[in-house]
Protein backbone atom coordinates (compact mmCIF):
# COMPACT_ATOMS: atom_id res chain seq x y z
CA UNK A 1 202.43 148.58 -28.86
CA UNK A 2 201.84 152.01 -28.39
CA UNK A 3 200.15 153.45 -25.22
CA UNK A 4 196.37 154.11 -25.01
CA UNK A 5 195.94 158.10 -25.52
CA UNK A 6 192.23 157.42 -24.44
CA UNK A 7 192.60 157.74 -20.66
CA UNK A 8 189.35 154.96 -18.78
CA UNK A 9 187.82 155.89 -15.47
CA UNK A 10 187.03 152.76 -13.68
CA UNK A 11 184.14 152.99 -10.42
CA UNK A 12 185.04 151.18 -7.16
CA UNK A 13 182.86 149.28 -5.24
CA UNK A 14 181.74 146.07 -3.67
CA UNK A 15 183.04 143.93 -6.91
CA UNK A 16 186.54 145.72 -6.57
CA UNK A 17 186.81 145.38 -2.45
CA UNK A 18 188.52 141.61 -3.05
CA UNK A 19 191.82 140.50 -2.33
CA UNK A 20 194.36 141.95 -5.15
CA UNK A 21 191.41 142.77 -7.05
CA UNK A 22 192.56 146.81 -7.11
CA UNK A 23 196.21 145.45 -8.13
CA UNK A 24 194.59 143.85 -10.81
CA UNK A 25 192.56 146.54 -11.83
CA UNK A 26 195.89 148.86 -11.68
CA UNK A 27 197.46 146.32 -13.59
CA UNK A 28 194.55 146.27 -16.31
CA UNK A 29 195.30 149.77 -17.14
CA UNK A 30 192.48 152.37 -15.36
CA UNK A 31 194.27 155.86 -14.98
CA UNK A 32 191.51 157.01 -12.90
CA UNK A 33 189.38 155.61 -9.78
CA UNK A 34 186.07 156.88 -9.20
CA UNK A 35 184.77 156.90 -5.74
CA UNK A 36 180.44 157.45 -6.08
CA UNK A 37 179.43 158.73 -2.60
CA UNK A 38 175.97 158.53 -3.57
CA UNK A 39 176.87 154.70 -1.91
CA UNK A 40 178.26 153.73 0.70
CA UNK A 41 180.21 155.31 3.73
CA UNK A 42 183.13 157.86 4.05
CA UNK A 43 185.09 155.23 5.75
CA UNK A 44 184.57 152.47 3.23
CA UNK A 45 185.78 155.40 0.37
CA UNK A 46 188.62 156.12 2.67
CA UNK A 47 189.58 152.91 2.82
CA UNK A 48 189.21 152.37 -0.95
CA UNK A 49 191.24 155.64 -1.62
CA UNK A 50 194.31 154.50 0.66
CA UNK A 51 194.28 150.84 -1.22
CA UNK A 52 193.95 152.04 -4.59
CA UNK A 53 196.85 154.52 -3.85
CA UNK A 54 199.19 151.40 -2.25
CA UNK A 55 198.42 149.38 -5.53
CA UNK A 56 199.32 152.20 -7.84
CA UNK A 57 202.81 152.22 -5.92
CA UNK A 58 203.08 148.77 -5.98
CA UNK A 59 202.63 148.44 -9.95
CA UNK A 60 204.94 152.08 -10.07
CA UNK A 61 201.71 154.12 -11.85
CA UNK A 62 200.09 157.38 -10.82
CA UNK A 63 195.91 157.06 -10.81
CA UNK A 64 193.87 159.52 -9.94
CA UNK A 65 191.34 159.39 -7.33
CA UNK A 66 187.81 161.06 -8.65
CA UNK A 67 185.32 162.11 -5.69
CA UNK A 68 181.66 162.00 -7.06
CA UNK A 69 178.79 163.74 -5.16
CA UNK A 70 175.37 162.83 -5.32
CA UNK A 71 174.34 166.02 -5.65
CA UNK A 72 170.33 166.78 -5.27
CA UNK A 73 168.71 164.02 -7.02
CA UNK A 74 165.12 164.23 -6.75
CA UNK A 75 163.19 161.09 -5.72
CA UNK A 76 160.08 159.56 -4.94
CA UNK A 77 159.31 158.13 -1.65
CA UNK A 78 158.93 154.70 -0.79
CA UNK A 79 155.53 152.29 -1.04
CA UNK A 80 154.02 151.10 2.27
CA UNK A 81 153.16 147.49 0.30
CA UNK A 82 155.94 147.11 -2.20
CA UNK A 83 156.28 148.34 -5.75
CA UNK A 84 153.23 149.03 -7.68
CA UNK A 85 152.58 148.90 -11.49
CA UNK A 86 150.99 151.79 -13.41
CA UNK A 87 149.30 151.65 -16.56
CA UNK A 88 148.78 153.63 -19.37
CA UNK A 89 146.12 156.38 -18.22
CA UNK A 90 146.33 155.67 -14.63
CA UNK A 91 145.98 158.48 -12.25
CA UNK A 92 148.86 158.64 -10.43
CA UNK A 93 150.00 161.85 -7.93
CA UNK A 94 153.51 162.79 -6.05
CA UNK A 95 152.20 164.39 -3.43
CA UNK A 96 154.41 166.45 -0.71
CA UNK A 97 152.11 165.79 1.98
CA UNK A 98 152.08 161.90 1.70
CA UNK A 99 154.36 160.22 4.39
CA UNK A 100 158.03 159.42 2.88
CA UNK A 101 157.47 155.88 3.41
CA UNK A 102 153.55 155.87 2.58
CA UNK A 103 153.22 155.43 -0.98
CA UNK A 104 150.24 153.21 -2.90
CA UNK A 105 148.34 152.62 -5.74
CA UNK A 106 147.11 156.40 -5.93
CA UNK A 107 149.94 158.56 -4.55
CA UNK A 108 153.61 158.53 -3.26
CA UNK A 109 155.64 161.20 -1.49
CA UNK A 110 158.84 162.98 -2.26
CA UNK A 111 162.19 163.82 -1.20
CA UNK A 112 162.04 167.17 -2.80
CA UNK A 113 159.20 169.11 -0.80
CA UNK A 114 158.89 172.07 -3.63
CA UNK A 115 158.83 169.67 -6.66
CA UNK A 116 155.48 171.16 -7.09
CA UNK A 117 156.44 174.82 -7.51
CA UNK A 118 158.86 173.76 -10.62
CA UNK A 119 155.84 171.97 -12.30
CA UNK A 120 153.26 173.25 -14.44
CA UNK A 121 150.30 171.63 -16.03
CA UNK A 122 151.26 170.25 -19.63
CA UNK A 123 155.09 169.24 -17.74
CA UNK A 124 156.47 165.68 -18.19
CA UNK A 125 157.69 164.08 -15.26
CA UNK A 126 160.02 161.34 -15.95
CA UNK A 127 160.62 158.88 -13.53
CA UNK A 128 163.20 155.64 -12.98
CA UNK A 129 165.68 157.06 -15.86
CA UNK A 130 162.68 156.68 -18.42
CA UNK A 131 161.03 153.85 -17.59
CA UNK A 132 157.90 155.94 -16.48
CA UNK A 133 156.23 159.00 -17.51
CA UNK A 134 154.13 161.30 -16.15
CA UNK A 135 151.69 164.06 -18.02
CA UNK A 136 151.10 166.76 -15.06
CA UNK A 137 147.37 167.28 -15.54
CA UNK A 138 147.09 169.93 -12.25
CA UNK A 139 149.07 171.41 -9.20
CA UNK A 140 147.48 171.76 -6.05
CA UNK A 141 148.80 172.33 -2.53
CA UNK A 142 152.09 170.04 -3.11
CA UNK A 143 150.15 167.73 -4.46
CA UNK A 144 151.36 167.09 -8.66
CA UNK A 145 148.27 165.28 -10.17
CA UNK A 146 149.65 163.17 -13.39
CA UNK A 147 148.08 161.15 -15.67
CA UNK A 148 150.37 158.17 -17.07
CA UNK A 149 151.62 158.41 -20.39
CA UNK A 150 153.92 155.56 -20.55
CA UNK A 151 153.33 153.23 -17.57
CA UNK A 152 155.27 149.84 -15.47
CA UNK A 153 156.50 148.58 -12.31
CA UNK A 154 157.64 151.37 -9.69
CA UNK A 155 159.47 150.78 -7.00
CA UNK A 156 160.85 152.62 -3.97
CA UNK A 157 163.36 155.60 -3.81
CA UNK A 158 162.97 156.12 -8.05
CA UNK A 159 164.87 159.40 -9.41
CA UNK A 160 162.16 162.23 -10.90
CA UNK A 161 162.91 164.19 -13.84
CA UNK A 162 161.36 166.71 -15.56
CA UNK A 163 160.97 166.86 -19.37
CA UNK A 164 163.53 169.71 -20.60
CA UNK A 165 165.05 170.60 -16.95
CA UNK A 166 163.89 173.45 -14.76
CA UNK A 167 164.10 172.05 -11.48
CA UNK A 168 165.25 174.26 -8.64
CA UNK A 169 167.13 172.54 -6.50
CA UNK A 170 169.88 173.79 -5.51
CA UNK A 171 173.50 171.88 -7.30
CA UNK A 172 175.00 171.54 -3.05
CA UNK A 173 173.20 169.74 -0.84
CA UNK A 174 174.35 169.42 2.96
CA UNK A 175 175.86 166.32 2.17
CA UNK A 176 177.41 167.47 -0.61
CA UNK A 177 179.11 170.08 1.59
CA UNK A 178 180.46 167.07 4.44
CA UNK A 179 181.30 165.12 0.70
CA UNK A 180 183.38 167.69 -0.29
CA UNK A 181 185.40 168.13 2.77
CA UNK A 182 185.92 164.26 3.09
CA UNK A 183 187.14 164.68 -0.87
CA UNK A 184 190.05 167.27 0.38
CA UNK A 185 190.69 164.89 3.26
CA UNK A 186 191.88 161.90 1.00
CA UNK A 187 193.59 164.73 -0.91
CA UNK A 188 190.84 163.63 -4.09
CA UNK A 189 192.27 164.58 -7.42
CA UNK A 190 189.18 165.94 -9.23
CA UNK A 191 185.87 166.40 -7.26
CA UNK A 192 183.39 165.60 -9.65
CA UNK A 193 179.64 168.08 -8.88
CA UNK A 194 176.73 166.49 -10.14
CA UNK A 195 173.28 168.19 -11.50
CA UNK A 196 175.08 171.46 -12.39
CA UNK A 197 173.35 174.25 -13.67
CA UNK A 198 175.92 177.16 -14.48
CA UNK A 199 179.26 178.54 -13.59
CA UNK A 200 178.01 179.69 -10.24
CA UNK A 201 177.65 175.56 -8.86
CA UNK A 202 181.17 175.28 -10.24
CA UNK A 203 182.76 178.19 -8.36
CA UNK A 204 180.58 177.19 -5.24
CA UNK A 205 181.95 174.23 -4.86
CA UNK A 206 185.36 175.07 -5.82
CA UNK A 207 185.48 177.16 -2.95
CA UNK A 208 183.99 174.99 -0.09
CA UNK A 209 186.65 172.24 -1.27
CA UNK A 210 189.77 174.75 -1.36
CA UNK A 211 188.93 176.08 1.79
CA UNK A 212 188.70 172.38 2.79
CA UNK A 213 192.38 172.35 1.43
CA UNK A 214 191.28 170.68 -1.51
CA UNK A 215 194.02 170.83 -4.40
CA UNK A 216 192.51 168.87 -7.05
CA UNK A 217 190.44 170.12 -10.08
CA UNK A 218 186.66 170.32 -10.63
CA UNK A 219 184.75 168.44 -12.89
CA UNK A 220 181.66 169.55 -14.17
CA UNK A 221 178.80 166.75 -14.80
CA UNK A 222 176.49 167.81 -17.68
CA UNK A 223 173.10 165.85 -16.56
CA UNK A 224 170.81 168.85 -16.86
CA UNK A 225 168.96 170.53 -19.56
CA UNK A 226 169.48 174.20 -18.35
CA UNK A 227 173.14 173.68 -18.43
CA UNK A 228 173.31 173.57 -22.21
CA UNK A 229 172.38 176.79 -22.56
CA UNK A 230 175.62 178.67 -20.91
CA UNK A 231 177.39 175.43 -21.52
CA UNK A 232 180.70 177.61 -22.15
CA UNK A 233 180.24 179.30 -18.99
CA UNK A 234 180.63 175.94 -17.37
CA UNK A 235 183.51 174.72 -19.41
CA UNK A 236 185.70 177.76 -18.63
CA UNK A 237 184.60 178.12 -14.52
CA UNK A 238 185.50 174.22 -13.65
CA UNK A 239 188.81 172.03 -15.06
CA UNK A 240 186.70 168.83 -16.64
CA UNK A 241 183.02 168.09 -17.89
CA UNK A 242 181.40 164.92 -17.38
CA UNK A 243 178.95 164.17 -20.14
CA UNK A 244 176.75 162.10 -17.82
CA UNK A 245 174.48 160.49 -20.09
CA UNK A 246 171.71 158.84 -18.03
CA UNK A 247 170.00 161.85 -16.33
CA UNK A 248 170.99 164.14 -19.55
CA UNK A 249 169.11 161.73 -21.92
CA UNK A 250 165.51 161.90 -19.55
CA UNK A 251 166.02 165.54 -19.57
CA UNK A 252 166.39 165.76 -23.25
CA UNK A 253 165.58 162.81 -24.91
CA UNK A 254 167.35 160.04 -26.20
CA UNK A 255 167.09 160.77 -30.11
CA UNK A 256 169.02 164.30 -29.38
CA UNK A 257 171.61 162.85 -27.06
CA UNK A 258 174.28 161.48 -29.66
CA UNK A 259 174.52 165.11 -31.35
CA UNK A 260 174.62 166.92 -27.68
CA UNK A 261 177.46 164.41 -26.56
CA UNK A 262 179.55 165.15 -29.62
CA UNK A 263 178.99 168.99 -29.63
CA UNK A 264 179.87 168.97 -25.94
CA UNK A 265 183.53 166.95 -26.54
CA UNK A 266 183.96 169.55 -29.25
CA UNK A 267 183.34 172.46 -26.99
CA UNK A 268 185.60 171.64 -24.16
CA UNK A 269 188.53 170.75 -26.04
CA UNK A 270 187.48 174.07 -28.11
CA UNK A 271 188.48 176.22 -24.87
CA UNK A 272 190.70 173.89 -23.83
CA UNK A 273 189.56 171.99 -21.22
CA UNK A 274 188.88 167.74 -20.84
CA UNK A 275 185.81 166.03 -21.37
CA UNK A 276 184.77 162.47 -19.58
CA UNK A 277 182.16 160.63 -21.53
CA UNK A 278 179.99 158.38 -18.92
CA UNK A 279 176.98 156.04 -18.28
CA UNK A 280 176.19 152.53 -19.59
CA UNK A 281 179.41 152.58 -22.01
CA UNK A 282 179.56 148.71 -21.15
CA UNK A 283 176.32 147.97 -19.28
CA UNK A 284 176.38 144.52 -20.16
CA UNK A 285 179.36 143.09 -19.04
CA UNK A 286 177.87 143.80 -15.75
CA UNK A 287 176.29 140.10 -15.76
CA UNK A 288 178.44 139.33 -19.37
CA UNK A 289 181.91 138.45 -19.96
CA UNK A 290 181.80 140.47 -23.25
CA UNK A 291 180.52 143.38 -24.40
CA UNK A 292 177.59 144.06 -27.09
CA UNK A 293 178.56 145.75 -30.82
CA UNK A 294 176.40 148.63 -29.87
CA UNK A 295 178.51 148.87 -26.93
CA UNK A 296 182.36 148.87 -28.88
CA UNK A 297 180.97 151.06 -31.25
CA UNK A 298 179.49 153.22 -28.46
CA UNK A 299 182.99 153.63 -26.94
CA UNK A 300 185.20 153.81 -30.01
CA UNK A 301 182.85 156.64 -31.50
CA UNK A 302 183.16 158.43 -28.56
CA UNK A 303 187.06 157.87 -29.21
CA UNK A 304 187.14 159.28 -32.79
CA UNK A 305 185.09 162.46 -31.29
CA UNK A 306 188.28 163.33 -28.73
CA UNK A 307 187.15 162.50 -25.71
CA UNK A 308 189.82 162.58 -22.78
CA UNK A 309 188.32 159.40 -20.94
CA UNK A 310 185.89 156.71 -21.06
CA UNK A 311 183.79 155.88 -18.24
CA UNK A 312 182.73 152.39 -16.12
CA UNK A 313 180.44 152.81 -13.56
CA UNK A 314 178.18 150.16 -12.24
CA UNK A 315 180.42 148.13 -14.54
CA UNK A 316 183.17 147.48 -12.26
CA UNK A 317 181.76 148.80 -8.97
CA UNK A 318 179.39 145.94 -8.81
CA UNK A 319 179.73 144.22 -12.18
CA UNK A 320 180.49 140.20 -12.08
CA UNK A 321 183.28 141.26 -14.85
CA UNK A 322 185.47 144.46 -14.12
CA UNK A 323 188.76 143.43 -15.05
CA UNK A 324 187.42 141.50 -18.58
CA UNK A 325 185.53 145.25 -18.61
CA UNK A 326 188.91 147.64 -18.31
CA UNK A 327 190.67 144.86 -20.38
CA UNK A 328 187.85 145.31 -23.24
CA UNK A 329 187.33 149.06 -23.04
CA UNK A 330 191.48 149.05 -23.59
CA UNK A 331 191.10 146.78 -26.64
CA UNK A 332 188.57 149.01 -28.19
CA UNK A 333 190.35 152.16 -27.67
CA UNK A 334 193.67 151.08 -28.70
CA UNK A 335 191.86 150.25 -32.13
CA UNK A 336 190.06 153.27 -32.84
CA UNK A 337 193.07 155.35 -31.96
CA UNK A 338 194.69 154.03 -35.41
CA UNK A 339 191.77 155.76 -37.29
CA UNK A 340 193.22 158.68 -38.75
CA UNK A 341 190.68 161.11 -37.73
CA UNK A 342 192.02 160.76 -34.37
CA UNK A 343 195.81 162.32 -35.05
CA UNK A 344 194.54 165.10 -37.31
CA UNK A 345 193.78 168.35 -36.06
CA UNK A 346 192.79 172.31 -37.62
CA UNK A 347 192.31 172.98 -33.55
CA UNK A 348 193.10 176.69 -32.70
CA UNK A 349 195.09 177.54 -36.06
CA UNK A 350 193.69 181.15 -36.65
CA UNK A 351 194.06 181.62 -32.45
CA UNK A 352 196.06 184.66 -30.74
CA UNK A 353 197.85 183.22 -27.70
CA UNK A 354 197.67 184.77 -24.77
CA UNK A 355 200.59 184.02 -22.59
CA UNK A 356 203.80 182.56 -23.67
CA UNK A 357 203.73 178.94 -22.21
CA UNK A 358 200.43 178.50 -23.92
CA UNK A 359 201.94 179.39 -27.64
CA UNK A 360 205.29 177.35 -26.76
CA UNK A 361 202.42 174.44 -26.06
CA UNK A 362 200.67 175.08 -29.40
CA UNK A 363 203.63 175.38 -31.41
CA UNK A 364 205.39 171.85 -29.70
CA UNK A 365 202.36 170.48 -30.89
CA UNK A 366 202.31 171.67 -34.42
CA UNK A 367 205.97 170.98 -34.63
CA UNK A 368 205.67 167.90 -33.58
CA UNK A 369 203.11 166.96 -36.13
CA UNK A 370 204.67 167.88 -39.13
CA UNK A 371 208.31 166.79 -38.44
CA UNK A 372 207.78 163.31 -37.21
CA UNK A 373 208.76 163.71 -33.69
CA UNK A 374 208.84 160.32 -31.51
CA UNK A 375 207.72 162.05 -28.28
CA UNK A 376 207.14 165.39 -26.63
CA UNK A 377 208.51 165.98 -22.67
CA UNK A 378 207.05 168.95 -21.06
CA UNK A 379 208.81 169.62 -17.96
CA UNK A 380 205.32 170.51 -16.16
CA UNK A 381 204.99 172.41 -12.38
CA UNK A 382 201.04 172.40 -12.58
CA UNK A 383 200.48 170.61 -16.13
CA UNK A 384 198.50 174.09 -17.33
CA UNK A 385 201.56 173.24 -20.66
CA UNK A 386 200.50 169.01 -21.33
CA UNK A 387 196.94 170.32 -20.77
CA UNK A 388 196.98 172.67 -23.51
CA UNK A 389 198.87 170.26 -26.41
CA UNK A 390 196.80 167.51 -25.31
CA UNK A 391 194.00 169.68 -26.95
CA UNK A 392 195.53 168.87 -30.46
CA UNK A 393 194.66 165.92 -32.33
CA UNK A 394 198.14 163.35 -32.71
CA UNK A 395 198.97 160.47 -32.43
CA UNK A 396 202.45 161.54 -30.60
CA UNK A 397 203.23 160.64 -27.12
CA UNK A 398 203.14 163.71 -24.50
CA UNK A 399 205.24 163.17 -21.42
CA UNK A 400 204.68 165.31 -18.40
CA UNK A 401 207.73 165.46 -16.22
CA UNK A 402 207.02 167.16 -13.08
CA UNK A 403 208.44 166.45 -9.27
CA UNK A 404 204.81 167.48 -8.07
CA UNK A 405 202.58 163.96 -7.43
CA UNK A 406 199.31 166.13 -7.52
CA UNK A 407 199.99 167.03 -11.05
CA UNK A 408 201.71 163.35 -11.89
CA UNK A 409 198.09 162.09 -11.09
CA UNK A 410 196.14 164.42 -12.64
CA UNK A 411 197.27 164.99 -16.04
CA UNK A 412 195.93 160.78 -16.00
CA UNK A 413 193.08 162.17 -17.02
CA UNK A 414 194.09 164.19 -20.18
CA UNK A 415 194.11 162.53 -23.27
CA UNK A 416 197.55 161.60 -24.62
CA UNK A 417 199.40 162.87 -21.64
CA UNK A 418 201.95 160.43 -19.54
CA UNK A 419 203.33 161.02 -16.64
CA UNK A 420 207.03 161.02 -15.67
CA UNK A 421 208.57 161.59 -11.98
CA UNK A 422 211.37 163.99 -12.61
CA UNK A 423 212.80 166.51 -10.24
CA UNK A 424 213.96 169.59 -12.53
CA UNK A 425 214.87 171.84 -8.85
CA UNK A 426 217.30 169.11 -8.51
CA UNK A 427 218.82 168.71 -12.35
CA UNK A 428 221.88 171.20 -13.33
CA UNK A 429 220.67 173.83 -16.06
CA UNK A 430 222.97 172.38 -18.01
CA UNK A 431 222.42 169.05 -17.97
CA UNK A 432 218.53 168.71 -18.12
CA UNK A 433 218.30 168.44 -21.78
CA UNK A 434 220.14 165.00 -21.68
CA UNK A 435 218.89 163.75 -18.54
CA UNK A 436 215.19 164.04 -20.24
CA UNK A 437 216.57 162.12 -22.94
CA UNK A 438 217.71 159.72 -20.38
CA UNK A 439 214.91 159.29 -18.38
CA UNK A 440 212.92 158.74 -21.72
CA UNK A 441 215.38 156.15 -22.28
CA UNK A 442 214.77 154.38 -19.64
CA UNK A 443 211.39 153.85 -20.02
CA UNK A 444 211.69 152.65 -23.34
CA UNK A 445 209.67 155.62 -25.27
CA UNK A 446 212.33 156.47 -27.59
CA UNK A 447 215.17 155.28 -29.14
CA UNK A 448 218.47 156.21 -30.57
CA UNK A 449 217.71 158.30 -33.91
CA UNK A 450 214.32 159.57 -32.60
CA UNK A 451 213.70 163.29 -32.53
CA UNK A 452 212.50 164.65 -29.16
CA UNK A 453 210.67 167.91 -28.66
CA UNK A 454 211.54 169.83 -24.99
CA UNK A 455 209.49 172.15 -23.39
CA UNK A 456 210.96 173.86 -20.16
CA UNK A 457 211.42 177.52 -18.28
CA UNK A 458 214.70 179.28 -18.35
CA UNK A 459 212.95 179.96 -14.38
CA UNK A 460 213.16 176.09 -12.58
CA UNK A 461 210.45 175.38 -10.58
CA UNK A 462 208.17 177.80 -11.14
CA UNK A 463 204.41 177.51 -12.30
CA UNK A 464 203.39 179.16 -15.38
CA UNK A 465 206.90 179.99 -16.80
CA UNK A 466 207.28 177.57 -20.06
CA UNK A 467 208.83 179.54 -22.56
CA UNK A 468 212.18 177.23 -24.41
CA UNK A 469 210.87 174.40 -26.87
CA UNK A 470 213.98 172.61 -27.84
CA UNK A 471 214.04 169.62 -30.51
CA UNK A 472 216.63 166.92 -29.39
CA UNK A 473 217.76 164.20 -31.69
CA UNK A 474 218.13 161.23 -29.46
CA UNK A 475 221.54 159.88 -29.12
CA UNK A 476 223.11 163.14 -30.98
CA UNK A 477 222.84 166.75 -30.40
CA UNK A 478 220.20 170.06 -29.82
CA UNK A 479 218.98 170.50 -33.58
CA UNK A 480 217.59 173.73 -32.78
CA UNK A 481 216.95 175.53 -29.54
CA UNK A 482 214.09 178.24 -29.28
CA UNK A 483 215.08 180.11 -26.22
């Protein structure tokens, strides 16, 4: 059986903290663990990080390890008697001034003091992901004065959004700041920075984590209105989006949401750059053993649109199922990855290349598609080459040889893209053509017969210097050499 191009992100949490439950979750097939900090302790995520990284050795794979701030989400306080339901044309206010942990009937407090300076009246507030809204009738002193619109139970500690985005508050909070330099600690593959709003939250944080001595990449979540609008901005300034489809949908509605998610896949791998697609892909395997239809044809869709990676969250952090989940998600991916419309590609066909290793990526890829090649190896120093050919639509295997383990564990995240351990400082000029072949071999990816396309640098060892596609014919010699 071929290998799953579609890479899954898997959550850890209490349901994963079991004996040999991470070895089995290894074992199930996740290429990348996510670690949400907006739970639980830095020690508990250290400890997590460390296991997860033993198991991958174990089982001889490379997973990433995904950092996830919390980022400023905006809350209401808690309720001095317990949760309280609302009905429809209540009054109901979130008032500044009332206590954090004072809430009634009438009124409740928040953890964002100037909510009311981002609120006008005729605003929707939207609160517990949807399950309550809010018309803002007035503004007064802190106080937001709403009339209910769609009413319920609410409880304590609820997230507040606002109808078509606008709220200030700022992308890095002072956690986020200690989150990020735990995330370069553990040496965190991507740091994931929630509730962005443009570029400028992106190169913020970028900063804070490299100064850290964070080497990983950056990875964008899409959850707010606002950010649509200089959506490119975003996509070129960080290294991944996350299409984070729970806040995203309150901000903009659920009808428009399937039409965002699919423009946004197509932008990113547009300019090049990897898109995770998150947030109740499999919500019900949390208490069930299998998933819904909506649910397979929620993941495979997102499949045929290109997405890098599929995401579990609460899944198989504190689902009764995770393995059954990353066992499922596999199943479905694997089968809509034989739908033609996922190895076809027009992607970047009328582009003008800008450096060399980028058009010896594009034209491996093209190659490769029209001559029937078994398998590409890209002999890879930061994985800027796999990055750019995983971009184009195929159904051919892309194998990232590179001595760095940084880069081994994050190309796990781009779609299509394997990776091999393979020291090229340490191979003979020479000889490296056959020894890829060999290694290749090994592993049981090709065959004698197959055709083999070879990307390397004259240069060994040095970033950014891709410029030799060769095409091998396994078991026989160099059909033609590019140099």
């Amino acid at each position: 059986m071929p290998p799953r191009r579609t890479k899954i992100v898997a959550t850890l949490g209490p349901a994963t903290d079991g004996e040999g439950s991470l070895d089995r979750l290894v074992a199930a097939g996740i290429d990348v663990a996510r670690l949400n900090l907006s739970h639980d302790s830095h020690e508990r995520h250290r400890e997590r990080a460390l296991r997860l990284r033993a198991s991958a050795r174990t089982l001889g794979r490379d997973v990433a390890v995904l950092v996830d701030l919390q980022g400023p989400k905006i809350r209401i306080g808690r309720f001095a008697t317990g949760a309280i339901r609302l009905a429809d044309g209540d009054r109901f206010d979130i008032d500044a001034n009332c206590p954090l942990d004072g809430g009634d009937a009438h009124r409740v407090g928040t953890t964002y003091r100037a909510l009311a300076d981002d609120v006008a009246r005729g605003d929707s507030l939207i609160l517990d992901d949807g399950a309550i809204e809010l018309w803002v009738e007035e503004v007064a002193a802190g106080a937001i004065r709403c009339k209910v619109v769609m009413g319920g139970v609410l409880s304590d500690n609820k997230g507040i959004n606002k109808r078509g985005g606008g709220l200030s508050a700022p992308a890095l909070t002072d956690k986020d700041i200690r989150d990020i330099r735990f995330a370069a600690e553990i040496q965190a593959d991507y740091l994931a920075v929630s509730f962005v709003r443009g570029p400028e939250d992106v190169r913020q944080a970028r900063a804070i984590f490299v100064e850290a001595g964070g080497e990983g990449g950056i990875v964008a979540k899409i959850e707010r209105a606002e950010a649509l609008a200089v959506i490119d901005d975003i996509i070129l300034a960080a290294d991944a989006i996350m299409i984070a489809r729970g806040d995203l949908g309150v901000e903009i509605g659920d009808a428009e949401l399937p039409s965002v998610q699919k423009d946004l896949v197509h932008r990113a791998r547009s300019l090049n750059s990897v898109v995770i697609t998150a947030t109740q892909m499999m919500q019900s395997m949390i208490e069930h053993p299998v998933p819904t239809r909506a649910e397979v044809f929620d993941v495979a869709n997102a499949v045929l649109d290109g997405t890098d990676a599929v995401m579990l969250s609460a899944e198989t952090s504190v689902g009764a199922y995770p393995i059954k989940t990353v066992e499922a998600m596999h199943r479905v991916c694997l089968e809509a990855e034989k739908n033609a419309l996922v190895t076809r590609s027009h992607h970047r066909l009328d582009s003008v290349f800008g450096r060399v290793d980028e058009a010896i990526a594009m034209a491996a890829m093209y190659t490769a598609n029209h001559l029937g090649v078994k398998a590409i190896a890209a002999l890879t120093e930061s994985g800027a080459t796999v990055k750019w050919m995983s971009r184009i639509s195929s159904g051919i295997p892309i194998y990232a040889l590179t001595r760095h383990v940084p880069t081994r564990r994050q190309v796990t995240l781009m779609r299509g893209v394997y990776p091999v351990s393979f020291d090229v400082a340490h191979t003979d000029i020479h000889a490296v053509n056959s020894e890829v072949i060999e290694e290749l071999l090994r592993a049981g990816t090709v065959r004698d017969g197959d055709l083999v396309i070879i990307t390397k640098g004259d240069r060994r060892a040095v970033e950014g210097q891709t410029n030799v596609l060769k095409i091998m014919r396994v078991g026989e010699h160099a059909l033609l050499a590019h140099d």
